[in-house]
N, C-alpha and C. Protein backbone atom coordinates (compact mmCIF):
# COMPACT_ATOMS: atom_id res chain seq x y z
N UNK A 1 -13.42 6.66 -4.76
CA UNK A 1 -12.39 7.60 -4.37
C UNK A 1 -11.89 8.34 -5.61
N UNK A 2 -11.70 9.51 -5.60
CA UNK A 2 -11.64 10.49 -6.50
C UNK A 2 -9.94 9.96 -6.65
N UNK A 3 -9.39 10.27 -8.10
CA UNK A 3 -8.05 10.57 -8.33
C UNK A 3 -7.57 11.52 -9.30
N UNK A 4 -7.13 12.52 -8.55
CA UNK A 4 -6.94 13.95 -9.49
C UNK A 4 -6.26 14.46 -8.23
N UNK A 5 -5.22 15.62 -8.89
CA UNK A 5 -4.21 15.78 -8.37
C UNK A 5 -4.43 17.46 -7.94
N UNK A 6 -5.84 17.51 -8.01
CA UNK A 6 -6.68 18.92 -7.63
C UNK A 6 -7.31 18.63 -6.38
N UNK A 7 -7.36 17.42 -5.85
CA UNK A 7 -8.28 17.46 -4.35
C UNK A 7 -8.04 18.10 -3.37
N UNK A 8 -8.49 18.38 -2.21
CA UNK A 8 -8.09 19.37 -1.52
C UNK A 8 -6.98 18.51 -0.68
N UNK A 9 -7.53 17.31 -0.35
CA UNK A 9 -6.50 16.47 0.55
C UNK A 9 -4.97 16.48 0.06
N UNK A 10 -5.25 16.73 -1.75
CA UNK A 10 -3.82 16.00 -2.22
C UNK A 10 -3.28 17.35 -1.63
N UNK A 11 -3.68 18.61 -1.82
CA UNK A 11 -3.09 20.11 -2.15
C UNK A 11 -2.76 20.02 -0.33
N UNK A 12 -3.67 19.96 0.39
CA UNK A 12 -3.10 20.02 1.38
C UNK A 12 -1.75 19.48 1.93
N UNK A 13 -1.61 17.71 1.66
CA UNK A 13 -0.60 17.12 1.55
C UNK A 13 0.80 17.53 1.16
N UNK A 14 0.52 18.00 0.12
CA UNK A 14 1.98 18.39 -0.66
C UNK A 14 1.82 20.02 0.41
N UNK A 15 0.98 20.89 0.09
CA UNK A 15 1.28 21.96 1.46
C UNK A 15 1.98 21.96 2.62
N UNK A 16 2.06 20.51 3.15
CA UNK A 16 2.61 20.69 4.19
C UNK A 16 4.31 20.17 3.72
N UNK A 17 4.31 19.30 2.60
CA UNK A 17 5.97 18.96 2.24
C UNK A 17 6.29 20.63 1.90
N UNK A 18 5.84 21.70 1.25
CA UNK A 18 6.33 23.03 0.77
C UNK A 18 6.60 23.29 1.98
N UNK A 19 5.51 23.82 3.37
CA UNK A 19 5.53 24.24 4.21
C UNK A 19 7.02 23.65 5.21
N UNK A 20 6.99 22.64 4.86
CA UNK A 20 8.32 21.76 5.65
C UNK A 20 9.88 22.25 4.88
N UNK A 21 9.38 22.44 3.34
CA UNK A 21 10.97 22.84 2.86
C UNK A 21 11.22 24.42 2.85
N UNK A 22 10.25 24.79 3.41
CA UNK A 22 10.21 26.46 3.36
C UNK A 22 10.97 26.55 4.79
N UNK A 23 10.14 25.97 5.73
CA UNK A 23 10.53 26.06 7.05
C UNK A 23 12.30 25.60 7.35
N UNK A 24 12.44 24.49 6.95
CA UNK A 24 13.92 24.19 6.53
C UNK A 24 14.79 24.94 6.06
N UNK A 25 13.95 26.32 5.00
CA UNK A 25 15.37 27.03 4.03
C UNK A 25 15.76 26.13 3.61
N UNK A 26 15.08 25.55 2.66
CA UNK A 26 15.61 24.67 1.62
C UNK A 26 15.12 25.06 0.94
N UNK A 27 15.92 25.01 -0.42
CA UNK A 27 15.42 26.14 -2.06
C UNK A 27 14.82 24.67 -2.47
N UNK A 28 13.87 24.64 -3.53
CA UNK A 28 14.17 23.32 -4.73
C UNK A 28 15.10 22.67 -5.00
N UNK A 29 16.04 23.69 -5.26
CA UNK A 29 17.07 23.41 -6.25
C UNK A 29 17.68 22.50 -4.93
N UNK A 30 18.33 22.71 -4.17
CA UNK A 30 19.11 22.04 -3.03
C UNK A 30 18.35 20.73 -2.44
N UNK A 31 17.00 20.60 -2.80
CA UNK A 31 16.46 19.28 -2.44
C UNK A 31 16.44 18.65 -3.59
N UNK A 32 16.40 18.89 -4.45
CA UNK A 32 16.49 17.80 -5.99
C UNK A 32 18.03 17.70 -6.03
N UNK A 33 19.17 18.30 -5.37
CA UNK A 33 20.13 17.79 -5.34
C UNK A 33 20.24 16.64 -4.84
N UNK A 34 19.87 17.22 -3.26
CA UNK A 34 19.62 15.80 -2.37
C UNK A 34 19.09 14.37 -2.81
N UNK A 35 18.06 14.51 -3.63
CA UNK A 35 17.55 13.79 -4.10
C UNK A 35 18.13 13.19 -5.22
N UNK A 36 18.77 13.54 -6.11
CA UNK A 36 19.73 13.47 -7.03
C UNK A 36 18.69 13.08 -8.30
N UNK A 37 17.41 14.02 -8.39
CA UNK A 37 16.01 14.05 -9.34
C UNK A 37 16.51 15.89 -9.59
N UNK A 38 16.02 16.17 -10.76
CA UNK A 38 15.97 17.23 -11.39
C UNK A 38 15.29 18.59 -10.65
N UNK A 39 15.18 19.37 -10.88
CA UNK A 39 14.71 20.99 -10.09
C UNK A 39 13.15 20.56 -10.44
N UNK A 40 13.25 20.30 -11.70
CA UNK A 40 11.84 19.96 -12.24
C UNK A 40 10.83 19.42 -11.38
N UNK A 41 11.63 18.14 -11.00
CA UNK A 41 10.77 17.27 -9.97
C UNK A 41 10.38 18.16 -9.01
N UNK A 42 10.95 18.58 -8.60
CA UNK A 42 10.25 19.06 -6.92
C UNK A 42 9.43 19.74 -7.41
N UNK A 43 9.62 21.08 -8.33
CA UNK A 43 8.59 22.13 -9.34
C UNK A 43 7.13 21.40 -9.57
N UNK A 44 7.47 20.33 -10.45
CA UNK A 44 6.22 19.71 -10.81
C UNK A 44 5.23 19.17 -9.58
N UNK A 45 5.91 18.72 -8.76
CA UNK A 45 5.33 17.89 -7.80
C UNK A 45 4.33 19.23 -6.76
N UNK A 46 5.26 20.31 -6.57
CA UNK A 46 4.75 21.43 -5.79
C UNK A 46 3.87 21.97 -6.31
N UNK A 47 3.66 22.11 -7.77
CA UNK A 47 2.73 22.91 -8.89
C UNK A 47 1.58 22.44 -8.74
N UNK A 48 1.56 20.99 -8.26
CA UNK A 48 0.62 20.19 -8.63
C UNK A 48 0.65 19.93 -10.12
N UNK A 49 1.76 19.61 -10.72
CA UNK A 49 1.18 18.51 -12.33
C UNK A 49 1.79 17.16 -11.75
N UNK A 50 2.32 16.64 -11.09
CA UNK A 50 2.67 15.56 -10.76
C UNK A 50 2.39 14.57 -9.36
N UNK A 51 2.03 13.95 -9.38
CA UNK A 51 1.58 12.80 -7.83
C UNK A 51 2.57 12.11 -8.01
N UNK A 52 2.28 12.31 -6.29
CA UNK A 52 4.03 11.82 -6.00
C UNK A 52 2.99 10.31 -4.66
N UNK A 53 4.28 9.15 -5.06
CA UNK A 53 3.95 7.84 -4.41
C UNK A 53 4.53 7.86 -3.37
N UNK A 54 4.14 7.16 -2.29
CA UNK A 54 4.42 7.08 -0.98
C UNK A 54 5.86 6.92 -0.66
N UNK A 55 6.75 6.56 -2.08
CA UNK A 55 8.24 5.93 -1.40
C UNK A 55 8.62 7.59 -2.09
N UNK A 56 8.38 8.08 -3.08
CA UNK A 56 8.84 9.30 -2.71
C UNK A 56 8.58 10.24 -2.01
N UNK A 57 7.42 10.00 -1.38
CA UNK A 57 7.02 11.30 0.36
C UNK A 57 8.13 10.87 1.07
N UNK A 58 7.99 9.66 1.24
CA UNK A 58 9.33 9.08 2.29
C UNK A 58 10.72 9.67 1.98
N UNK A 59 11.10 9.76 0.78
CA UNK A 59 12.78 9.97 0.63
C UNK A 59 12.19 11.36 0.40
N UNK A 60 11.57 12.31 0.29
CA UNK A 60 11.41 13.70 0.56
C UNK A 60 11.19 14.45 1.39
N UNK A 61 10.47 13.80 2.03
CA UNK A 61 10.66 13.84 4.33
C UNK A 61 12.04 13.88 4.32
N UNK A 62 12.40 12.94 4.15
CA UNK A 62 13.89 12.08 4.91
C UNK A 62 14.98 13.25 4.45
N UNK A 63 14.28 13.22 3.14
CA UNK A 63 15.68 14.64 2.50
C UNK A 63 15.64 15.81 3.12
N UNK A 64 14.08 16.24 3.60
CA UNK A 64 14.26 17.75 4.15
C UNK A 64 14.52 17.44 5.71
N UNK A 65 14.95 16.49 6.46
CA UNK A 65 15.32 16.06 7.37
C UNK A 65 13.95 16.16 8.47
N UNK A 66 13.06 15.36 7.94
CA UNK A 66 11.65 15.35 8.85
C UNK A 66 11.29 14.28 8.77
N UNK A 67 10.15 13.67 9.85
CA UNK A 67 9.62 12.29 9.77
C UNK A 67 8.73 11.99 9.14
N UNK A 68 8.69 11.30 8.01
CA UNK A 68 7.80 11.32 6.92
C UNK A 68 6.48 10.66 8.17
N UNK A 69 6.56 9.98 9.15
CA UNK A 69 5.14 9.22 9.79
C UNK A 69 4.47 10.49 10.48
N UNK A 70 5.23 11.45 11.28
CA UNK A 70 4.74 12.86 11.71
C UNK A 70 4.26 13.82 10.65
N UNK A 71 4.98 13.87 9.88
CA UNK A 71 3.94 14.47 8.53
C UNK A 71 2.49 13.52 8.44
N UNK A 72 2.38 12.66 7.81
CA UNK A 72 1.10 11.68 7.47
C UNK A 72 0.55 11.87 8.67
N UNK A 73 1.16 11.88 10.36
CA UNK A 73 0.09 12.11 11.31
C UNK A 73 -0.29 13.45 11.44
N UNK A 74 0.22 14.42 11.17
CA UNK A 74 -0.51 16.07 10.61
C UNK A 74 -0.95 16.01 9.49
N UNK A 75 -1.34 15.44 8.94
CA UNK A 75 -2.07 15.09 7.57
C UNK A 75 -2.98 14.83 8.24
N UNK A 76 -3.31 13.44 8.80
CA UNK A 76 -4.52 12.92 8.92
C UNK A 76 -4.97 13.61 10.38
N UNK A 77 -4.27 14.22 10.70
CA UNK A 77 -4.98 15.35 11.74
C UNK A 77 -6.03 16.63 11.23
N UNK A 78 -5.63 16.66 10.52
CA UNK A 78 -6.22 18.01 9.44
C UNK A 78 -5.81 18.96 9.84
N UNK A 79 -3.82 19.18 10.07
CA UNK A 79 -3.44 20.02 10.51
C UNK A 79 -2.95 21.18 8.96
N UNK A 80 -3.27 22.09 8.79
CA UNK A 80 -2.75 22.52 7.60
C UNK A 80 -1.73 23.14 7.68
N UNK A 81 -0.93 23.83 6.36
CA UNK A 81 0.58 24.23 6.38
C UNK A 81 0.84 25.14 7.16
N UNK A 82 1.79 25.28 8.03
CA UNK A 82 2.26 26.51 8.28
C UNK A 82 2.59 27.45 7.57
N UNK A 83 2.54 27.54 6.40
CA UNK A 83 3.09 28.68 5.60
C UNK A 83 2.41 28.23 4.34
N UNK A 84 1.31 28.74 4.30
CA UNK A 84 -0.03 28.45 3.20
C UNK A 84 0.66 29.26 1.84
N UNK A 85 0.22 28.29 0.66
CA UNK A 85 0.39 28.98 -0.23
C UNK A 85 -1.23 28.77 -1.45
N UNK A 86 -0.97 29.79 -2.21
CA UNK A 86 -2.00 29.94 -3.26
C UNK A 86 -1.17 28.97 -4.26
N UNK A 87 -2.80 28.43 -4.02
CA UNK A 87 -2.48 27.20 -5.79
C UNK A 87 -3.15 27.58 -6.89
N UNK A 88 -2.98 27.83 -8.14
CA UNK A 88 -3.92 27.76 -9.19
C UNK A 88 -5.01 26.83 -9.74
């Protein structure tokens, strides 16, 4: 199993947490409040320089007020973001 934070699965993954805080109208900035983690964090994590562990998908669901298990089941659906973005 590959680990790099370039796979398509990972990019998709985090696509759909963007797609979820976009859909919310939630800025960064107002979820790293929530979170009470830096602007950075969410930045990095969305940029892709950072992998993020399962207990923080969970409290980042939970923060943008979504079900982190309905995400993972549109994940493993191969449902992609509603609101696609270009990654570098």
């Amino acid at each position: 199993m590959q680990k790099t934070l370039k796979s398509k699965d990972y990019e998709r993954l985090i696509g759909l947490l963007v797609a979820t805080r976009e859909k919310a109208g939630i800025r960064q900035h107002t979820l790293a409040e929530r979170l009470d983690m830096p602007q950075s964090f969410i930045a990095k994590y969305e940029g892709g320089d950072r992998r993020l562990d399962v207990i923080e998908f969970i409290a980042i669901a939970g923060a943008l007020g979504a079900d982190p298990i309905k995400l993972l089941r549109d994940f493993l659906a191969g449902k992609a973001p509603s609101s696609p973005r270009k990654r570098g």
